[in-house]
Protein backbone atom coordinates (compact mmCIF):
# COMPACT_ATOMS: atom_id res chain seq x y z
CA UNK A 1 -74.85 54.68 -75.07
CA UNK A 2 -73.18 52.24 -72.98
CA UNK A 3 -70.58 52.37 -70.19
CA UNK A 4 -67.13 51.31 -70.53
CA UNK A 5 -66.12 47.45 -70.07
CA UNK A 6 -64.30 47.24 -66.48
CA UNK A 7 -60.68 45.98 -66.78
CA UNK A 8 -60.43 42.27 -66.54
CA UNK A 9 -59.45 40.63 -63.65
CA UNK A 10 -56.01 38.78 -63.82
CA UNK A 11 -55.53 38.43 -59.76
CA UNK A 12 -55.98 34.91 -59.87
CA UNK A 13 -53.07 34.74 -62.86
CA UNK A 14 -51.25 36.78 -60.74
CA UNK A 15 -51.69 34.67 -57.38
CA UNK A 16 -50.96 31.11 -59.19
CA UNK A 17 -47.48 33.14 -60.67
CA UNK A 18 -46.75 34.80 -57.05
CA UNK A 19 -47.19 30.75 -55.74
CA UNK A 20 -45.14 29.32 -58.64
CA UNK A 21 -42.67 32.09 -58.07
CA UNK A 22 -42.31 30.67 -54.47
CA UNK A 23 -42.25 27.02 -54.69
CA UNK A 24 -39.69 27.75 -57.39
CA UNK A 25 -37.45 28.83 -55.34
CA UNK A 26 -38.07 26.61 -51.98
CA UNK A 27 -37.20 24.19 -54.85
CA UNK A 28 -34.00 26.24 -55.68
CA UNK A 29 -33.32 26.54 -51.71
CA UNK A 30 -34.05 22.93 -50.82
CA UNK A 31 -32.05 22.27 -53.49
CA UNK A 32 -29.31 24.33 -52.41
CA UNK A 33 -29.79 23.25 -48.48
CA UNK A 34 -29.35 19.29 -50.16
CA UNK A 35 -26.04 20.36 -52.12
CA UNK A 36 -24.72 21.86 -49.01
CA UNK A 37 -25.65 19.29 -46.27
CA UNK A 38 -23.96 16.38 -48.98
CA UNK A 39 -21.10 19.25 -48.91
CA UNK A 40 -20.37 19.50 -45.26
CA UNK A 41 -20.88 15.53 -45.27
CA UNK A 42 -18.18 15.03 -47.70
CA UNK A 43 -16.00 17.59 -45.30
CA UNK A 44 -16.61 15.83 -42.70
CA UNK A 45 -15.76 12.15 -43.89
CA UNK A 46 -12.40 13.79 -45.54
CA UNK A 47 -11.56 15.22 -42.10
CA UNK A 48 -12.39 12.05 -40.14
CA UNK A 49 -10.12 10.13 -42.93
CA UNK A 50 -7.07 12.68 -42.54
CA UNK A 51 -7.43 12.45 -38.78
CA UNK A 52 -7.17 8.50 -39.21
CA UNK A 53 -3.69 8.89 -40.94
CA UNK A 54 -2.38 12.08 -38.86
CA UNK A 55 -3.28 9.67 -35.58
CA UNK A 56 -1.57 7.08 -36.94
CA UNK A 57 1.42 9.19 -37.85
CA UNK A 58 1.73 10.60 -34.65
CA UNK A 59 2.06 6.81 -33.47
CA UNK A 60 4.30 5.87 -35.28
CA UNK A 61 6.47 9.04 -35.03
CA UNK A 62 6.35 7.58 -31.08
CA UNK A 63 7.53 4.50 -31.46
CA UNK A 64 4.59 2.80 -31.10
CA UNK A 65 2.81 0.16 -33.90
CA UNK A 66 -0.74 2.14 -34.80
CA UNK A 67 -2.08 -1.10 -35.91
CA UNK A 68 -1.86 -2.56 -32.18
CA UNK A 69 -4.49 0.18 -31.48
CA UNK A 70 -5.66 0.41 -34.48
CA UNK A 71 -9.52 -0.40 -33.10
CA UNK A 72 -9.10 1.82 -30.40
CA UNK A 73 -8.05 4.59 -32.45
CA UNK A 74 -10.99 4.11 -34.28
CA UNK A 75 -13.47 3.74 -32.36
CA UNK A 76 -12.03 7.46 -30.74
CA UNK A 77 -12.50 8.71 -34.04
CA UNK A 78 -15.91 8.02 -34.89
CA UNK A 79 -16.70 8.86 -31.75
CA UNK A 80 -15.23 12.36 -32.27
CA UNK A 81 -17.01 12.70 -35.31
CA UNK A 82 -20.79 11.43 -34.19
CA UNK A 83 -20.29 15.09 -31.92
CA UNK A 84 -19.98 17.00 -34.74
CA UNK A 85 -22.99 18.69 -35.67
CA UNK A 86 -24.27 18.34 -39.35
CA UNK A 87 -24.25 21.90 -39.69
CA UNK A 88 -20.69 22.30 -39.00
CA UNK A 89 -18.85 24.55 -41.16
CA UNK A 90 -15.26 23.36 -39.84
CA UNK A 91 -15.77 19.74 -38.85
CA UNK A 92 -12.24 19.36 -39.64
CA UNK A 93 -11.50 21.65 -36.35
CA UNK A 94 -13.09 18.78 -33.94
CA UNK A 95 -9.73 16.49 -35.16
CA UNK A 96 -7.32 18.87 -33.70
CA UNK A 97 -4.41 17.50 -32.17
CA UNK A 98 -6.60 14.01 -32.10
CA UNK A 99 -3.36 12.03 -32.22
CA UNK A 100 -2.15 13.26 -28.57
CA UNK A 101 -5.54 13.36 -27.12
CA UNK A 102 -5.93 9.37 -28.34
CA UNK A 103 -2.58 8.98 -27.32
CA UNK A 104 -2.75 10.15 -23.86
CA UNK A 105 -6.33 8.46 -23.50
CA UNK A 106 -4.84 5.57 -23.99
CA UNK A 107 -1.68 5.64 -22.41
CA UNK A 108 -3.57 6.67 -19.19
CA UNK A 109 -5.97 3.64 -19.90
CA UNK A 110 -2.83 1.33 -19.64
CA UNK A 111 -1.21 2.87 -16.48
CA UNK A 112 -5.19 2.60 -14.57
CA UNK A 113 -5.29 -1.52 -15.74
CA UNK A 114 -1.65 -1.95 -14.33
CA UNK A 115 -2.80 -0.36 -11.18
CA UNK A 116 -5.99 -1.76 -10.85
CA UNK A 117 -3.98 -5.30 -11.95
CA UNK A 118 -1.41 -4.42 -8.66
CA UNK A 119 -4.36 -3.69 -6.49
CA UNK A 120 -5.42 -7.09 -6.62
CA UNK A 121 -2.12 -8.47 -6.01
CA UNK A 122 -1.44 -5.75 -3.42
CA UNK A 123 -4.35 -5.18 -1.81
CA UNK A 124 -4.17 -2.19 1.06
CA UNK A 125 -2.24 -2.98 4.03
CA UNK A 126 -0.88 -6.74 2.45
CA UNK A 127 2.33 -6.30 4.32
CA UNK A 128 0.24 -6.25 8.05
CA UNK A 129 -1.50 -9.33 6.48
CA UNK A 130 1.53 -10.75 5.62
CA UNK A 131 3.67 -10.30 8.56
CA UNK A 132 1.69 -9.44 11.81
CA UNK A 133 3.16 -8.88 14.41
CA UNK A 134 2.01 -11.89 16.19
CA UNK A 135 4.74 -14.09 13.63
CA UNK A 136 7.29 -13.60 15.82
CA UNK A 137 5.87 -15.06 18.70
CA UNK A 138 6.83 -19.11 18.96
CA UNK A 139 10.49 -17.50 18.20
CA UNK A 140 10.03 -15.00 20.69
CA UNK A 141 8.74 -17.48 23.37
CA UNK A 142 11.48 -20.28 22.50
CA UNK A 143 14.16 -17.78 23.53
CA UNK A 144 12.36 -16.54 26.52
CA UNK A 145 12.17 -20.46 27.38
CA UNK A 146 15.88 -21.23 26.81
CA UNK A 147 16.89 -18.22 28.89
CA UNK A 148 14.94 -19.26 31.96
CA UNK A 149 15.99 -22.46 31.63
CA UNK A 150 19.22 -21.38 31.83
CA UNK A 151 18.81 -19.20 34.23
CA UNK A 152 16.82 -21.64 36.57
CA UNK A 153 19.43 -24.47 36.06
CA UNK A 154 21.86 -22.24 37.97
CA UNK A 155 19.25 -21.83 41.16
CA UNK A 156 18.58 -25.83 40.50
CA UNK A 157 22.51 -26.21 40.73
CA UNK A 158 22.59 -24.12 44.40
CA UNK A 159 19.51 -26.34 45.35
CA UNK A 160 21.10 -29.59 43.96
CA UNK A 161 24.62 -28.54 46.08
CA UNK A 162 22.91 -27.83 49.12
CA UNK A 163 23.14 -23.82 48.57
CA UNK A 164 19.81 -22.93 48.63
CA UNK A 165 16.79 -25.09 50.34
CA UNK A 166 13.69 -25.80 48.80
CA UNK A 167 12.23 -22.72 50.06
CA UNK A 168 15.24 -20.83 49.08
CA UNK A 169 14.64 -22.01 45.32
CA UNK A 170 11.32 -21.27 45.25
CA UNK A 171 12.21 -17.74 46.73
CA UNK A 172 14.54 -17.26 43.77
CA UNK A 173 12.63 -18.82 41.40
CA UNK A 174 9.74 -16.61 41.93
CA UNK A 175 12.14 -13.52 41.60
CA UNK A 176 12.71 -14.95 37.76
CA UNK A 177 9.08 -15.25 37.50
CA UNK A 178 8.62 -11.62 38.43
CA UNK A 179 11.73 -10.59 35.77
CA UNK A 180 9.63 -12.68 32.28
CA UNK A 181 7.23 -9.41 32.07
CA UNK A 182 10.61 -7.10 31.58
CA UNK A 183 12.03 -10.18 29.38
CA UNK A 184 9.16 -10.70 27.16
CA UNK A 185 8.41 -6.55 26.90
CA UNK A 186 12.61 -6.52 25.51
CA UNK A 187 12.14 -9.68 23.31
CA UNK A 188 8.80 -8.24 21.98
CA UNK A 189 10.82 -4.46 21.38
CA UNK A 190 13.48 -6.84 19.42
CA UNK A 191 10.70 -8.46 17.47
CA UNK A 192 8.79 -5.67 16.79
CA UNK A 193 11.40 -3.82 15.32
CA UNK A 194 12.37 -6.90 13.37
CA UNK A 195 9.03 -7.12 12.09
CA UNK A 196 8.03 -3.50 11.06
CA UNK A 197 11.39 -3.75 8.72
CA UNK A 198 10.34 -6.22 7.43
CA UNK A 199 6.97 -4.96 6.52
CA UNK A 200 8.42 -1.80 5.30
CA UNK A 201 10.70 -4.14 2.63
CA UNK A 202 7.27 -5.49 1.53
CA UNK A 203 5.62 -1.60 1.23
CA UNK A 204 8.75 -0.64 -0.59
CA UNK A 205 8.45 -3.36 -3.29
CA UNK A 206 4.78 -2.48 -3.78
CA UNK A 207 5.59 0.73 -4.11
CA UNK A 208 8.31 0.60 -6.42
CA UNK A 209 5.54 -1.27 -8.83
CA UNK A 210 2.76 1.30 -8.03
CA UNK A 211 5.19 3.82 -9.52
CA UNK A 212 6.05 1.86 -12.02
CA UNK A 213 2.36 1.30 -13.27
CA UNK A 214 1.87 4.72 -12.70
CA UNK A 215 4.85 6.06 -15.03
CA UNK A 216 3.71 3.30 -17.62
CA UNK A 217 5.04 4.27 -21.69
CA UNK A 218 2.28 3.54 -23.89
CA UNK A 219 3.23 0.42 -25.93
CA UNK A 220 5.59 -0.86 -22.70
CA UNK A 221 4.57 -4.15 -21.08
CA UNK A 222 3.92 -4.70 -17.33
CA UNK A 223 4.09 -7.60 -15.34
CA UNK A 224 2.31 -7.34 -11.99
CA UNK A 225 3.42 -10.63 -10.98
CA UNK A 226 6.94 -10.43 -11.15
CA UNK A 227 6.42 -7.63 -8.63
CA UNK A 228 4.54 -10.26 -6.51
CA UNK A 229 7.40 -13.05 -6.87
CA UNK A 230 9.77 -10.54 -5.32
CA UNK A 231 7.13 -9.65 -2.73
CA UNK A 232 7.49 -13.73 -1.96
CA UNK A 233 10.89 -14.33 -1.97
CA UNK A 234 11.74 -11.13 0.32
CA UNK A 235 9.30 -12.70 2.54
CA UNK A 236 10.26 -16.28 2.52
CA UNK A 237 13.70 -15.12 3.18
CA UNK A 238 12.96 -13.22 6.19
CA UNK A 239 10.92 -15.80 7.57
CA UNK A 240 13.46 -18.16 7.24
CA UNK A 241 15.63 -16.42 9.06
CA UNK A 242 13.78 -14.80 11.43
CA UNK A 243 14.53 -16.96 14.67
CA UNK A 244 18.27 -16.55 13.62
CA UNK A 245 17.72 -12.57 13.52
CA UNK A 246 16.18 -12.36 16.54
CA UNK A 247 18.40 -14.51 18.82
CA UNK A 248 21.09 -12.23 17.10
CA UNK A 249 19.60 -9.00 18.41
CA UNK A 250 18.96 -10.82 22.00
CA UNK A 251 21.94 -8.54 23.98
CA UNK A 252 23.10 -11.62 25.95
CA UNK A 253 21.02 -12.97 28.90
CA UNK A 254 18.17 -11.31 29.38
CA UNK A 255 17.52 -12.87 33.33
CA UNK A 256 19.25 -11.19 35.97
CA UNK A 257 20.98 -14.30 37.74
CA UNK A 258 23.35 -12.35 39.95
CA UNK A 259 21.53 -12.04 42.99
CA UNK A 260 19.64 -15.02 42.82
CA UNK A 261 21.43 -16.74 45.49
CA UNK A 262 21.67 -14.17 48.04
CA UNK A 263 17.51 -13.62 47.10
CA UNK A 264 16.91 -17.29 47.57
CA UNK A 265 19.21 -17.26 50.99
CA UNK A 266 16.78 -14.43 52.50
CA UNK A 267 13.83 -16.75 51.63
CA UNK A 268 15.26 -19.52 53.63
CA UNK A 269 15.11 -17.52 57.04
CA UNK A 270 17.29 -19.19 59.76
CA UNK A 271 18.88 -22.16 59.10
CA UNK A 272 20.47 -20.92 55.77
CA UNK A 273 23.60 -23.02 54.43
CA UNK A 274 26.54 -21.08 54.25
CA UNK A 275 27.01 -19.15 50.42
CA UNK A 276 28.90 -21.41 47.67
CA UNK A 277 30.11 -19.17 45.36
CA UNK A 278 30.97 -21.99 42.97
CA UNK A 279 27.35 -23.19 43.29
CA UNK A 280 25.89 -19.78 42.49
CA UNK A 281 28.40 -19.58 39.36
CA UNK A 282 27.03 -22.77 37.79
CA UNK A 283 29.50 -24.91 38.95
CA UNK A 284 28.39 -28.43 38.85
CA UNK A 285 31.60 -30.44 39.31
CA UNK A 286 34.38 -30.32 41.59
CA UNK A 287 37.95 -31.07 40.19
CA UNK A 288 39.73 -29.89 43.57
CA UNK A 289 42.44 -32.12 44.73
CA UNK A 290 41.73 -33.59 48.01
CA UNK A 291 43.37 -31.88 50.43
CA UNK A 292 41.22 -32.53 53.65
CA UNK A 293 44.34 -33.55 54.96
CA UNK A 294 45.86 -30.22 54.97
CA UNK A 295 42.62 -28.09 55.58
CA UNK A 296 39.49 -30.26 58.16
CA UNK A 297 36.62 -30.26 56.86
CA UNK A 298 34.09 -28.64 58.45
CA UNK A 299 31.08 -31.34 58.95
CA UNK A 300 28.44 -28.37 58.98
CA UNK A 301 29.94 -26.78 55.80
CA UNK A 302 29.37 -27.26 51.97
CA UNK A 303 32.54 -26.63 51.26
């Protein structure tokens, strides 16, 4: 009698319908992964399209023309949306308040190219370049020149009456030599003063246009050269009246003349001529009357 048959073996049935089974459903999830990727694409181009018309609302609700940035806005947006990952469940949350963040990008982008377009116009320290404090100087030195002439014509006019000797003059005229390093340090105190005014007007009006740029309205225009006209016309202004300013300030004469004669007597030792007060004033002429005949002349006296 024979043994029973042994069951027949289905594991390979079993094995291809266990490997079916699974690449069923990858299918199903692949599937499913494909319908949802398309699905967060599709959120994510409707969120970068209502960002494009809240932006442009928020714009407009400013004042401003979105179409004048229209590019810019853009280009912000896509860039806001090539940083948001595929996988993102909420792209729309990347857009929030996009319209003030493009806004302010932008209006800070306008106030940097004003500045940067003063800079050039301004560049640092353009009021010591434009008015050093070496302009003054031909002004300063034609006063200086005009008061010791004046001041030496009044020594000349003692030497010229018979006042003062030759030595005498020289005596007094060095004493005015020794007084030009006091008159030049007051004339150069004037001019200084003068001068850093001046340059402060200049700072002033490039700082009133720094501020300017810097407080810039998105959509407002700026002109850095009408900041720089001004700048000019300040300056041509106080150049051309510069000499007049200065001579102005000049607190009447500036060489001590009142002991000149007695200074240039001492440097004539013995011998001196007797003082002429009308000499030492200045006094070139003599409209006197004649009266010799009441009062002799003395033959060894100027007077």
């Amino acid at each position: 009698m024979s043994g029973a048959s042994p069951p027949p073996d289905n594991s390979l049935a079993v094995e291809q319908s266990r490997q079916q089974a699974a690449r069923e459903k990858e299918e199903r999830d692949a599937a499913l992964a494909a319908q949802h990727k398309e699905e967060l694409a599709g959120l994510r181009g409707t969120a970068r399209s209502g960002a494009g018309g809240s932006v442009r609302n928020y714009f407009s609700e400013r004042g401003i023309d979105p179409e004048k940035y229209g590019g810019s806005i853009d280009s912000q947006l896509n860039n806001i949306l090539a940083g948001i990952s595929p996988t993102e469940e909420n792209p729309g949350a990347a857009f929030t308040n996009a319209g003030q963040t493009i806004y302010d990008t932008l209006q800070t982008g306008a106030r940097t190219k004003a500045g940067d377009q003063l800079n050039r116009v301004f560049s640092p320290n353009f009021e010591m370049t434009r008015v050093p404090f070496t302009l003054d100087d031909p002004y300063l030195a034609g006063v200086e020149g005009e008061q010791y002439s004046d001041a030496d014509s009044i020594i000349k006019n003692m030497l010229d009456r018979g006042v003062l000797t030759t030595s005498g003059y020289s005596s007094a005229q060095k004493d005015l030599e020794n007084q030009r390093a006091g008159v030049r340090s007051r004339l150069t105190e004037i001019g200084t003063g003068l001068l850093s005014g001046e340059q402060q007007s200049l700072r002033d009006i490039a700082n009133n246009a720094r501020k300017t740029a810097g407080d810039l309205q998105l959509g407002q225009d700026f002109d850095p050269y009408s900041y720089s006209t001004q700048a000019d016309t300040n300056f041509n202004d106080f150049l051309g009246s510069l000499g007049d300013k200065i001579r102005a300030a000049v607190p009447g004469k500036l060489f001590n003349t009142a002991g000149l004669a007695a200074i240039g007597g001492a440097g004539q030792g013995a011998g001196n001529t007797a003082y002429n007060p009308t000499a030492a004033g200045g006094i070139t002429t003599d409209d006197s009357e004649d009266d010799t005949t009441k009062n002799p002349v003395n033959p060894n006296s100027i007077f």
